[in-house]
Protein backbone atom coordinates (compact mmCIF):
# COMPACT_ATOMS: atom_id res chain seq x y z
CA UNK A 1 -76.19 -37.43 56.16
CA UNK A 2 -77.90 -34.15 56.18
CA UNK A 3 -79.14 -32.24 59.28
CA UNK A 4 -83.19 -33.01 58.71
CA UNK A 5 -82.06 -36.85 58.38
CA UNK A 6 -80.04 -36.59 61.52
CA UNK A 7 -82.98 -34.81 63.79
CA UNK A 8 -85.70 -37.09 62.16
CA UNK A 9 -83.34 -40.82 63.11
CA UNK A 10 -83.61 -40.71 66.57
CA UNK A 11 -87.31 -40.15 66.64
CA UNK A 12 -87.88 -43.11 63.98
CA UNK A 13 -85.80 -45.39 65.82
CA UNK A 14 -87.50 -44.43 69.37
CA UNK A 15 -90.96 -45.18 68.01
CA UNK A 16 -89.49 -48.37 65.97
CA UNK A 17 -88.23 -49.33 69.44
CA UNK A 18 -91.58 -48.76 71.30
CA UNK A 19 -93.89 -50.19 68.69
CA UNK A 20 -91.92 -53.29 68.70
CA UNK A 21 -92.32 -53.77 72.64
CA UNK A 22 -95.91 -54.35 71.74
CA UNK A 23 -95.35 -56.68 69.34
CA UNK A 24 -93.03 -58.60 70.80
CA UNK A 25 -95.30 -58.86 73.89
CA UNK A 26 -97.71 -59.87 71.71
CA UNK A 27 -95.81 -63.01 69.72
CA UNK A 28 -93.74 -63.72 73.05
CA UNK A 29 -97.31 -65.07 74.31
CA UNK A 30 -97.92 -67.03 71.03
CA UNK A 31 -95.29 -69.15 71.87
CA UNK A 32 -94.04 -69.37 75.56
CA UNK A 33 -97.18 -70.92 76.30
CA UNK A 34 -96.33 -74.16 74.39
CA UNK A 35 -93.60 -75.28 76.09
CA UNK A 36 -95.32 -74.81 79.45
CA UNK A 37 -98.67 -76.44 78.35
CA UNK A 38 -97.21 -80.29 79.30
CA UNK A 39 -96.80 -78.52 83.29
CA UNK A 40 -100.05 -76.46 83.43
CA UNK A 41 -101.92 -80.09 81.77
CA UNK A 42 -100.35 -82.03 84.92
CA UNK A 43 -100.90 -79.09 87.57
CA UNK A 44 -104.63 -78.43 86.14
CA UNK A 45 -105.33 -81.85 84.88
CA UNK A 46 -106.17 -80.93 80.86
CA UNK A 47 -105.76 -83.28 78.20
CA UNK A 48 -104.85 -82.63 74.52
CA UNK A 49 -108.17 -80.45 73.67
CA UNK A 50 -108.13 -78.37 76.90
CA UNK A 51 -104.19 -77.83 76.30
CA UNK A 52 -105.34 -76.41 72.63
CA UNK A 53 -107.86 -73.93 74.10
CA UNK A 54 -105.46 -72.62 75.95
CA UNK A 55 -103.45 -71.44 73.35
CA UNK A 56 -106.27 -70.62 70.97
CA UNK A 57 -108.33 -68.76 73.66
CA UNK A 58 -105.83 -66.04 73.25
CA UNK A 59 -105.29 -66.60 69.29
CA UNK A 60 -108.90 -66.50 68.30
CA UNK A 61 -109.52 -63.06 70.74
CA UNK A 62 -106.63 -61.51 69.34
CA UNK A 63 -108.00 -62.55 65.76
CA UNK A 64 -111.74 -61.58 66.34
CA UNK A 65 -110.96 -58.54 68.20
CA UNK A 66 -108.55 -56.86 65.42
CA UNK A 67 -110.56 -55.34 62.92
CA UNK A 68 -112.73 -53.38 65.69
CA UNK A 69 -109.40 -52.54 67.39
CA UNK A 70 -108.16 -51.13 64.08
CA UNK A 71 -111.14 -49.09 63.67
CA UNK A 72 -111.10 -48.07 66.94
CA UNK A 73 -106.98 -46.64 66.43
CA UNK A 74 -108.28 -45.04 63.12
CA UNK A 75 -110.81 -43.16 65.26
CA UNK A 76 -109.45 -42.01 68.96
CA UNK A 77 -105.69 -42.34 67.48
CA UNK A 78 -103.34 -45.03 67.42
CA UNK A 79 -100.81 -43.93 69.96
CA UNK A 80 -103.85 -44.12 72.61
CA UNK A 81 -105.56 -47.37 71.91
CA UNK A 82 -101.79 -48.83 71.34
CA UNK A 83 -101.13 -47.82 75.58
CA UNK A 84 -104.52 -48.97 76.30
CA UNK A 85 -104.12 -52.38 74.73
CA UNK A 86 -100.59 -52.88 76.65
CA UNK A 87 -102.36 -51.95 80.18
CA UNK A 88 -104.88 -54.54 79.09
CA UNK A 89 -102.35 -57.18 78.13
CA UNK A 90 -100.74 -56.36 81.77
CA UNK A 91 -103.19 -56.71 83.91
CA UNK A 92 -104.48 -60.11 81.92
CA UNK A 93 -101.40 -61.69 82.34
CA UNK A 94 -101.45 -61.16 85.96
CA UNK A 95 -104.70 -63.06 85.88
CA UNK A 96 -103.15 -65.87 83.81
CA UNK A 97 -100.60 -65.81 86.66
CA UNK A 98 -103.00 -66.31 89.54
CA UNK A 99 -105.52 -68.42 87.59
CA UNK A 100 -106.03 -72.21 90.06
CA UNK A 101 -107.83 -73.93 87.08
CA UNK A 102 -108.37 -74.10 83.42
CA UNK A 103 -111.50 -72.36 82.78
CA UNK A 104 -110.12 -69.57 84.40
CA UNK A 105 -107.17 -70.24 82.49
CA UNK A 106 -108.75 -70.05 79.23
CA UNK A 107 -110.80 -66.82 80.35
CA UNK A 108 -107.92 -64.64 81.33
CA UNK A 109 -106.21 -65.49 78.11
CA UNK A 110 -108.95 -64.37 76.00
CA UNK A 111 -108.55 -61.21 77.62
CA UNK A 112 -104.87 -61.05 76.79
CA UNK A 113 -106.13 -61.69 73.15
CA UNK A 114 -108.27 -58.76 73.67
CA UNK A 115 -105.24 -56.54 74.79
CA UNK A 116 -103.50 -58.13 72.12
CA UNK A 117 -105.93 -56.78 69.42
CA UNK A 118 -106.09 -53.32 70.87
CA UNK A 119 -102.27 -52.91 70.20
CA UNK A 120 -101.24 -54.71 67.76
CA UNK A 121 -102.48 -52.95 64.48
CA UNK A 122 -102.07 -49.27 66.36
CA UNK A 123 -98.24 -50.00 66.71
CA UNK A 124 -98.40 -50.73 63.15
CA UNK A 125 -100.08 -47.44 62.39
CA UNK A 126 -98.24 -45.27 64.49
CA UNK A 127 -95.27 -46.55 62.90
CA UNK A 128 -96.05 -46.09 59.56
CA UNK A 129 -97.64 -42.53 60.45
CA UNK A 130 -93.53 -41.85 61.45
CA UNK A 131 -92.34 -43.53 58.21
CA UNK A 132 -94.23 -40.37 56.23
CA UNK A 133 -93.96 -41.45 52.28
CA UNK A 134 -90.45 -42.43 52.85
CA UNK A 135 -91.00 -46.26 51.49
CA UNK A 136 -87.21 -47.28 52.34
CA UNK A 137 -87.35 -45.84 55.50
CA UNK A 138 -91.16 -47.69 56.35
CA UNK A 139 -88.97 -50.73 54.96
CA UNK A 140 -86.35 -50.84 57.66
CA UNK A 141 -88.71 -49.91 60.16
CA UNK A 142 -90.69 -52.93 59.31
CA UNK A 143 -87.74 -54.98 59.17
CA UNK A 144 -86.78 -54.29 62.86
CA UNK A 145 -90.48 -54.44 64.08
CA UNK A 146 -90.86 -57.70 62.44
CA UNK A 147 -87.45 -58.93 63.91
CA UNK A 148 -88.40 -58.08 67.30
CA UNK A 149 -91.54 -60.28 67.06
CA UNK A 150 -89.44 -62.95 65.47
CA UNK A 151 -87.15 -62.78 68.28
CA UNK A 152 -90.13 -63.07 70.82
CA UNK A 153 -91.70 -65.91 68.71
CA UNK A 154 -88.91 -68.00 68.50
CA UNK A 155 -86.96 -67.32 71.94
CA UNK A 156 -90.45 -67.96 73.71
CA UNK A 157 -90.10 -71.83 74.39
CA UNK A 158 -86.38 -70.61 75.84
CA UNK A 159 -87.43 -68.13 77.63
CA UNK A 160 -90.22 -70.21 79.10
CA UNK A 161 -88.42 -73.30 79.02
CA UNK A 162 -85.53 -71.63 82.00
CA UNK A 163 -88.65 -69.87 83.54
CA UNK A 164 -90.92 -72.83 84.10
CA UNK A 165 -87.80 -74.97 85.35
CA UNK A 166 -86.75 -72.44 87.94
CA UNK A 167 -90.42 -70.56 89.20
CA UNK A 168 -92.91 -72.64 87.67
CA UNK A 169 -95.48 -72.35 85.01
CA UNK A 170 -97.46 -68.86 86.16
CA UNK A 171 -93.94 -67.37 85.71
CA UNK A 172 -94.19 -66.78 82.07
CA UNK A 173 -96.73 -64.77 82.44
CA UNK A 174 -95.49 -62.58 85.37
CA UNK A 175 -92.44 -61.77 82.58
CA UNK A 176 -95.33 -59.82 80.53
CA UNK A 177 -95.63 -56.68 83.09
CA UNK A 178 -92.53 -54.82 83.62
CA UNK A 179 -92.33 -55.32 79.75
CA UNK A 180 -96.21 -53.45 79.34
CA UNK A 181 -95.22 -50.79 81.91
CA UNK A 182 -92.53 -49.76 79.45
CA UNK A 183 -94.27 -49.90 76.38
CA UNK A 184 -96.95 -47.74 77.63
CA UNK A 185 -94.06 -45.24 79.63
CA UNK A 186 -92.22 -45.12 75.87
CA UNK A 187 -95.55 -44.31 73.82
CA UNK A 188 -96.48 -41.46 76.01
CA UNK A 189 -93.24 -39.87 75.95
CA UNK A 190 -91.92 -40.44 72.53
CA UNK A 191 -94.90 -41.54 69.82
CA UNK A 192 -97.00 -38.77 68.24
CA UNK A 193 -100.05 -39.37 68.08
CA UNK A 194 -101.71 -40.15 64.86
CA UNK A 195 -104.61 -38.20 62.78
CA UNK A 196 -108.11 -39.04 63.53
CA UNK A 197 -110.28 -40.99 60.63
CA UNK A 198 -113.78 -39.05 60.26
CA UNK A 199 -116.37 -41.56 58.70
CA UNK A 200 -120.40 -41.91 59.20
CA UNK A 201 -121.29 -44.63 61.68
CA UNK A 202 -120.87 -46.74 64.68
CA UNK A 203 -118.70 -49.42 65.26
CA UNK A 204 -120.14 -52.32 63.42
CA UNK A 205 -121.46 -54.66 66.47
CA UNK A 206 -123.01 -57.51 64.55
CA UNK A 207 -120.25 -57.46 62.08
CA UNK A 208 -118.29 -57.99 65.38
CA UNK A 209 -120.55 -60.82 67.06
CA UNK A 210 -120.73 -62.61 63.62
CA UNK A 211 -116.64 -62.61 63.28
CA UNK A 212 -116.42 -64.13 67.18
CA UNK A 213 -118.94 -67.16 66.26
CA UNK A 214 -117.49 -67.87 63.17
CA UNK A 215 -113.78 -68.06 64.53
CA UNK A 216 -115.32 -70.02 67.66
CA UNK A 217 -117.24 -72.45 65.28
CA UNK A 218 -114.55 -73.38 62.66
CA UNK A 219 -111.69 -73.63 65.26
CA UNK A 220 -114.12 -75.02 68.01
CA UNK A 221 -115.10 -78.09 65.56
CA UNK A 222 -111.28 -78.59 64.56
CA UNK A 223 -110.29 -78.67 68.03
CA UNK A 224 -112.83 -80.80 69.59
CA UNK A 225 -112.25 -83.24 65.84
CA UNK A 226 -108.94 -84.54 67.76
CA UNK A 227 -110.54 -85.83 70.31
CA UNK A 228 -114.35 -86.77 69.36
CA UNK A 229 -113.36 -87.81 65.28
CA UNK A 230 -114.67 -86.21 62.23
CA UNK A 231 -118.05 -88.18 62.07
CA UNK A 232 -119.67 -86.87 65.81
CA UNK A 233 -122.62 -84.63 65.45
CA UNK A 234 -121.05 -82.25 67.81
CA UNK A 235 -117.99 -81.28 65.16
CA UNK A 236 -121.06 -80.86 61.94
CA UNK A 237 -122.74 -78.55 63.83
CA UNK A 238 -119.85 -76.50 64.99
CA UNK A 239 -118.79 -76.15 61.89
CA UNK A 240 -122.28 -75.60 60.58
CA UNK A 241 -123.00 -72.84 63.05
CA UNK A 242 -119.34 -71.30 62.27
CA UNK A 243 -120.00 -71.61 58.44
CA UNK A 244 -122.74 -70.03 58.84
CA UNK A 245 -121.53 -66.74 60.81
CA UNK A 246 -119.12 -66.43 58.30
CA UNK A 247 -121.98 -66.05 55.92
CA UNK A 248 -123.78 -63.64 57.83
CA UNK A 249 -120.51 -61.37 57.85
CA UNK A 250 -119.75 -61.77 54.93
CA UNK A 251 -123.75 -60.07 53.91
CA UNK A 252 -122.89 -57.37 56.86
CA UNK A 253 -119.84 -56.21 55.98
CA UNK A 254 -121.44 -55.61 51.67
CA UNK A 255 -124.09 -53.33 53.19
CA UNK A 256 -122.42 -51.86 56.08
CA UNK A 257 -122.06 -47.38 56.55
CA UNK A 258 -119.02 -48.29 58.29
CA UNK A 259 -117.87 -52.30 57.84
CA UNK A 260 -115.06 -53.61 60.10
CA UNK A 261 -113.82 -55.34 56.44
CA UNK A 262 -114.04 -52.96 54.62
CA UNK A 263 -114.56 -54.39 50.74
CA UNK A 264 -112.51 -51.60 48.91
CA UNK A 265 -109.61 -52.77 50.29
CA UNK A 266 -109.75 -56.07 48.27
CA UNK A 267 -109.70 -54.43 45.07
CA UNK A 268 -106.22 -54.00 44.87
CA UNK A 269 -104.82 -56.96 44.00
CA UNK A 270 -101.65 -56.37 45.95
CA UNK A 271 -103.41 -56.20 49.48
CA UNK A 272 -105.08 -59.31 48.37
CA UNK A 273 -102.13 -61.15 47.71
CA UNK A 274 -100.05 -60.27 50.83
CA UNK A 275 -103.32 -60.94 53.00
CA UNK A 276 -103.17 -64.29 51.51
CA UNK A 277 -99.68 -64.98 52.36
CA UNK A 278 -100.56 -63.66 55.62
CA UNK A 279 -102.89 -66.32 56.12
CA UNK A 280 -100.85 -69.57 54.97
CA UNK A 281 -97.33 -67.86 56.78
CA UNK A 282 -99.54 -67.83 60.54
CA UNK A 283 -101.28 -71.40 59.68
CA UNK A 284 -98.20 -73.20 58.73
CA UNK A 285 -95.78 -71.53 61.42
CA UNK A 286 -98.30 -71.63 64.52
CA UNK A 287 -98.86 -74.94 63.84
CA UNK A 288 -95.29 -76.23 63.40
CA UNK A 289 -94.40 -74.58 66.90
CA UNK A 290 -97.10 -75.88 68.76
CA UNK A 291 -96.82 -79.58 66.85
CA UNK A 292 -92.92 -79.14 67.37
CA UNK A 293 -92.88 -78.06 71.13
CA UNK A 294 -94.86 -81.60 72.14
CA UNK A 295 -92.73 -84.11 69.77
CA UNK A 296 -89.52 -82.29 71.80
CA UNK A 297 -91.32 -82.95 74.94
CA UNK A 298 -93.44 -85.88 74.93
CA UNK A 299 -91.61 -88.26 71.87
CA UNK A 300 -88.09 -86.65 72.75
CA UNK A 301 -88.20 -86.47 76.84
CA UNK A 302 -87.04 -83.24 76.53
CA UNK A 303 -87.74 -80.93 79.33
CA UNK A 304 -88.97 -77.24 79.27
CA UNK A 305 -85.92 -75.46 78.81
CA UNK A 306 -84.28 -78.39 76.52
CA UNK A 307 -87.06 -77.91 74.66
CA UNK A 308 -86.39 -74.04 74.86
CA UNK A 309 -82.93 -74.57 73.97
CA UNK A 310 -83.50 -77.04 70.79
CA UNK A 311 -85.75 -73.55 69.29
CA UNK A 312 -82.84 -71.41 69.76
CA UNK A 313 -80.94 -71.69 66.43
CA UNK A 314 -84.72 -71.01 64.80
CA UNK A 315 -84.67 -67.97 66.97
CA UNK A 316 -81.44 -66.51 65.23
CA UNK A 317 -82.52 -67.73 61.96
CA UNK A 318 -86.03 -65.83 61.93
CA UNK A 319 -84.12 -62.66 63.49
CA UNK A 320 -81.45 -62.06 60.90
CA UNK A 321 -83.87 -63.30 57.73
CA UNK A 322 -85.92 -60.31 59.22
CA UNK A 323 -83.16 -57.82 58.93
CA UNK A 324 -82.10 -59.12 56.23
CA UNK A 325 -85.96 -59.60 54.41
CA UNK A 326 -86.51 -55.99 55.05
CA UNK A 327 -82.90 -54.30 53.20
CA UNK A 328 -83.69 -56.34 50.59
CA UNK A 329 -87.04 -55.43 50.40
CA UNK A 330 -86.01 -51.75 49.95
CA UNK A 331 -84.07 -52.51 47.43
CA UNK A 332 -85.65 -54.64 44.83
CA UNK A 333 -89.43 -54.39 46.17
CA UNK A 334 -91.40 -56.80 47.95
CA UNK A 335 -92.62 -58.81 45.01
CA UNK A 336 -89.94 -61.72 44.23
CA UNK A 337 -88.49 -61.96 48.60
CA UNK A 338 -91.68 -62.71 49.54
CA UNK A 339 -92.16 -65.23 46.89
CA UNK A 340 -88.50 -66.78 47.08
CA UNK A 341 -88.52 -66.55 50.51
CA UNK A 342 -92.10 -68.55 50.48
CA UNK A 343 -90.58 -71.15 47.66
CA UNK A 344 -87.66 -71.68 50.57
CA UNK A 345 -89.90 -72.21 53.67
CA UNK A 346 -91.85 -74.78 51.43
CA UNK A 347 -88.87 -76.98 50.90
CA UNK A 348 -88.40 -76.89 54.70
CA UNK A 349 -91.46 -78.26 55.52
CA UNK A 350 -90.82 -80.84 52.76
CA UNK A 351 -87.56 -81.70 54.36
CA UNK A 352 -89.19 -82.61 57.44
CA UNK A 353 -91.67 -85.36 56.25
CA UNK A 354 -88.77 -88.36 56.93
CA UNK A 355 -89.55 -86.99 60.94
CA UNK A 356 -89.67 -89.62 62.95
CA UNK A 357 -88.60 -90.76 67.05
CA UNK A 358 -85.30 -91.40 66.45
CA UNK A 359 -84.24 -88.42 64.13
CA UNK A 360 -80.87 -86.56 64.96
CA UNK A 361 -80.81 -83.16 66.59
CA UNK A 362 -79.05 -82.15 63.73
CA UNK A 363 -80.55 -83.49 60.96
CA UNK A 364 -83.79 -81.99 61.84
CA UNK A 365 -82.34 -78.80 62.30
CA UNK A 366 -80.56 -78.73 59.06
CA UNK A 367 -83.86 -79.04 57.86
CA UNK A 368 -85.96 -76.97 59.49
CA UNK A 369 -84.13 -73.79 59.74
CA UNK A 370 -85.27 -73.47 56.06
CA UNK A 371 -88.71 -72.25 57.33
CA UNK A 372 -88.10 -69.58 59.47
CA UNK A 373 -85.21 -68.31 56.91
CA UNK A 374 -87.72 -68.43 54.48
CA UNK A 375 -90.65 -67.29 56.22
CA UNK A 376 -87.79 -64.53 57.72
CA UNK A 377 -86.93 -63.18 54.64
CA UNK A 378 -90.99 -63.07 52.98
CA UNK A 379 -92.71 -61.35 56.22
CA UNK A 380 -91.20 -57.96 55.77
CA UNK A 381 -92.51 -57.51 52.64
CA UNK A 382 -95.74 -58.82 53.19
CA UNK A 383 -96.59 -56.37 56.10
CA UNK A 384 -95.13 -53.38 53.88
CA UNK A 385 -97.00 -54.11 50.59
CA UNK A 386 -100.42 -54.32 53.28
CA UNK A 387 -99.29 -51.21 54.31
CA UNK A 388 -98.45 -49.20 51.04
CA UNK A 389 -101.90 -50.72 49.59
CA UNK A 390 -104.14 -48.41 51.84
CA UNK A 391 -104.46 -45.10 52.71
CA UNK A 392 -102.69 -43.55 55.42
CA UNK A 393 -105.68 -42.66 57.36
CA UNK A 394 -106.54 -46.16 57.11
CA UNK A 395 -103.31 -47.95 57.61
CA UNK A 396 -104.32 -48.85 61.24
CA UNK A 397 -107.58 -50.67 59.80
CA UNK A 398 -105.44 -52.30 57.05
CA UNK A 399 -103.02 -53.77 59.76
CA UNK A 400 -106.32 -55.03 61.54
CA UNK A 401 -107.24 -56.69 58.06
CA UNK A 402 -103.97 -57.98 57.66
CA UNK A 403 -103.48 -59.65 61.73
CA UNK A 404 -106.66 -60.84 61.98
CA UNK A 405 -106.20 -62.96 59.17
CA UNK A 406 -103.12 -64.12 60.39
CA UNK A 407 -104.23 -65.12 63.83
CA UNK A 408 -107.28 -66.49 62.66
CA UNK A 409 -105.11 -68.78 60.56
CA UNK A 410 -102.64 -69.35 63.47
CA UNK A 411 -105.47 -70.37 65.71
CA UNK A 412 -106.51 -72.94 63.04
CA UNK A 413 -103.53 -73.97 62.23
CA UNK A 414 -102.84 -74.91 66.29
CA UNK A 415 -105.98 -76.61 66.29
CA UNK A 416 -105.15 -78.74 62.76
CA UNK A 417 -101.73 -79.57 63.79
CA UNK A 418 -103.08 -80.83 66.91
CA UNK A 419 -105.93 -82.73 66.19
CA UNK A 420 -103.90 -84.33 63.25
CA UNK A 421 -101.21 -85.72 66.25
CA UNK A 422 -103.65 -85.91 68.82
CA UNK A 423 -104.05 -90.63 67.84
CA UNK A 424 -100.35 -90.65 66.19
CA UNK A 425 -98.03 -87.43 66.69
CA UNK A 426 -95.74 -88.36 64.22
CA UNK A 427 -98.13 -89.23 61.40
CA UNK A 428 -100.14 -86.14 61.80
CA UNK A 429 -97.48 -84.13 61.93
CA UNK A 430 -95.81 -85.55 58.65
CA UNK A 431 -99.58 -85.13 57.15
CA UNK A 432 -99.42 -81.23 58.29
CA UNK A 433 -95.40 -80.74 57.26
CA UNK A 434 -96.81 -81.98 53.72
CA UNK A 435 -99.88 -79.22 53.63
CA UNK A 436 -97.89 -76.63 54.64
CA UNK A 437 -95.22 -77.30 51.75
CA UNK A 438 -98.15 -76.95 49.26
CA UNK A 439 -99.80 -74.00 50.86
CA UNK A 440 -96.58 -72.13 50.53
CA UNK A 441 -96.06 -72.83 47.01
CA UNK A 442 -99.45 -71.62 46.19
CA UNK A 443 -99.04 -68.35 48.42
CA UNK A 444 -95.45 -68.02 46.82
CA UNK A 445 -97.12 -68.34 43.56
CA UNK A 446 -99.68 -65.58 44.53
CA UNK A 447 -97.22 -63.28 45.95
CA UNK A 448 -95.00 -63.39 42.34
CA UNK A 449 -98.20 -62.68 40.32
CA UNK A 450 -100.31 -60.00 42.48
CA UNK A 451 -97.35 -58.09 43.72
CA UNK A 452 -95.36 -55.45 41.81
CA UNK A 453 -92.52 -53.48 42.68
CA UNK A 454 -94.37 -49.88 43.32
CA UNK A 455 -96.84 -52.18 46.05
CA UNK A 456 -94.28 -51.78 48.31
């Protein structure tokens, strides 16, 4: 190893390190909340749709939020939005902590999607500014950022499980600020900051109100569907008014100086394709987790940390497909272990459509640690080929692209996967196990045709 390699490692691995603080902040919130949600429904008396909105307050903030975020980090520098979205994160959580009912609930986790937005795509951009051109290098990196928020998504029911047994429910959100204070000490003193995009224009406001009512309307209507049924007036004019807004943006972002979606970015057929997977990864896995977490706890009688305990082998599984995803990545390109890992999580999810009350520990293990090996091995590549399909100066913007999508198809996918179980759990959640099998075939499918091995 030479002497330039040598002095540029430790730097590289300190801001791999510190970027992956945030997100694992960020995904630890994603899914520590689900195993606490049968508590906080009995100590703030919610039912099924309340429980929802209080994961997808967070989920659609975080996903409405990122593309202004990302132009935001393009503009005043990653590095300083990146600290400024951990202090808000911090100081939301402590409100999530000290919230006495579910409206307030539901308000202070909207801000945490807020904070959640403001640092997600910088930590992406600040890492790749430290990658240079060096694609193998911006591979590993990705790997172990990636791995951390696999590690957060998948060891959050544990985590909260033991910490909602022993301190209660507000706990798992007190575990959020020594974790923020850190981040932000880390960025400070060991992230560079990144060069400042020069463009024409404000930040686009209605593009932004438009992308909040059309994320409130779709999920809104699917949500509210599990409890009121497809046919009430209510659900058609949710989805109407979300529809709609979606329309509007759509005409906002074609003749906007400075669009938060910027249409350019679509023209290369690579971005295209790994923003797709994106979107099918988030609505598949989200769901699954949330749908998974209540069949442990209300068909099962598990409690919160069982229920944190039975995720644990999916925690290793994600974490080492990760590490794993990302060397092989660098080796062969990102086109055929996204799609093979896709093809893999599919027959997971196909596995598990003989689910039912009485199924084995085991068995539906076997079974299920297919998806997040699969899923493991494709998400690496994804995030790189995102990366490496837009300019440097715009990478922040083009991991706002990229994360917005995803959480906008999380938050759907929670509120699918739940309205689908809300009248028969295990039914629904056969009938979502089966979508999700086909969605990843198609996005495996996509990934093998739009991707090619200098994408990545």
């Amino acid at each position: 190893m030479s002497a330039t390699t040598l002095h540029r490692a430790r730097p590289l691995g300190l801001v791999t390190a510190t970027t992956s603080l945030g997100f694992l902040v960020v995904q630890l919130d994603v899914s520590i909340v689900n195993v606490a949600l049968v508590r906080i429904g009995h100590a703030l008396h919610g039912g099924m749709a309340s429980l929802q909105w209080v994961v997808d307050a967070y989920t659609l903030a975080f996903a409405a939020f990122l593309l202004s975020a990302g132009a935001l980090g393009d503009r005043l520098g990653a590095r300083r939005v990146f600290v400024l979205g951990l202090g808000v994160f911090g100081i939301a959580s402590l409100a999530c902590a000290l919230s006495s009912d579910l409206p307030l609930l539901v308000a202070a986790r909207t801000l945490q999607g807020l904070g959640a937005a403001l640092l997600m795509p910088c930590s992406l951009a600040v890492l790749n500014h430290a990658c240079g051109d060096d694609a193998a290098a911006r591979a590993r990196a990705l790997g172990l950022w990636t791995a951390a928020g696999g590690v957060a998504l998948s060891a959050g029911p544990l985590v909260g499980g033991v910490l909602i047994d022993r301190f209660g429910w507000a706990s798992i959100f007190y575990i959020n600020l020594p974790v923020c204070l850190l981040g932000m000490a880390l960025a400070w003193r060991c992230v560079e900051e990144t060069p400042r995009h020069r463009h024409d224009g404000g930040l686009d406001l209605p593009g932004q109100c438009c992308a909040v009512a059309m994320l409130l309307g779709v999920t809104g209507a699917v949500i509210e569907a599990g409890t009121l049924g497809w046919h009430a007036p209510r659900i058609w004019l949710l989805f109407g008014f979300g529809v709609l807004a979606g329309l509007a943006f759509l005409r906002i972002e074609s003749r906007s100086r400075a669009p938060m979606l910027p249409p350019a970015l679509f023209r290369r057929c690579a971005f295209s394709a790994a923003t797709a997977v994106g979107l099918v990864v988030n609505f598949a896995l989200y769901g699954s987790i949330f749908a998974l977490s209540l069949y442990f706890q209300r068909v099962r009688g598990y409690s919160p940390s069982a229920t944190g305990l039975a995720f644990l082998p999916f925690m290793a599984a994600v974490t080492v497909a990760n590490v794993a995803g990302s060397r092989l990545a660098a080796r062969t390109g990102p086109r055929w272990p996204m799609a093979a890992g896709l093809l893999l999580g599919a027959i997971g999810f196909a596995l598990l459509l003989s689910i039912d009350a009485q199924s084995g520990y085991a068995s539906l293990m076997a079974r299920l640690l297919l998806i997040p090996v699969g899923v493991g091995v494709a998400v690496p590549s994804m995030t790189a080929t995102v990366l490496s399909s837009a300019p440097r100066a715009r990478s922040a913007l083009a991991a706002g692209v990229l994360n917005t999508v995803r959480q906008a198809a999380g938050a759907v996918g929670v509120a699918a996967f739940g309205a689908l179980a809300a009248t028969d759990m295990l039914g629904g959640m056969r009938a979502a196990f089966g979508l999700s099998a086909v969605l990843l075939v198609v996005a495996g499918g996509l990934a093998a045709w739009g991707v090619r091995r200098d994408d990545g």
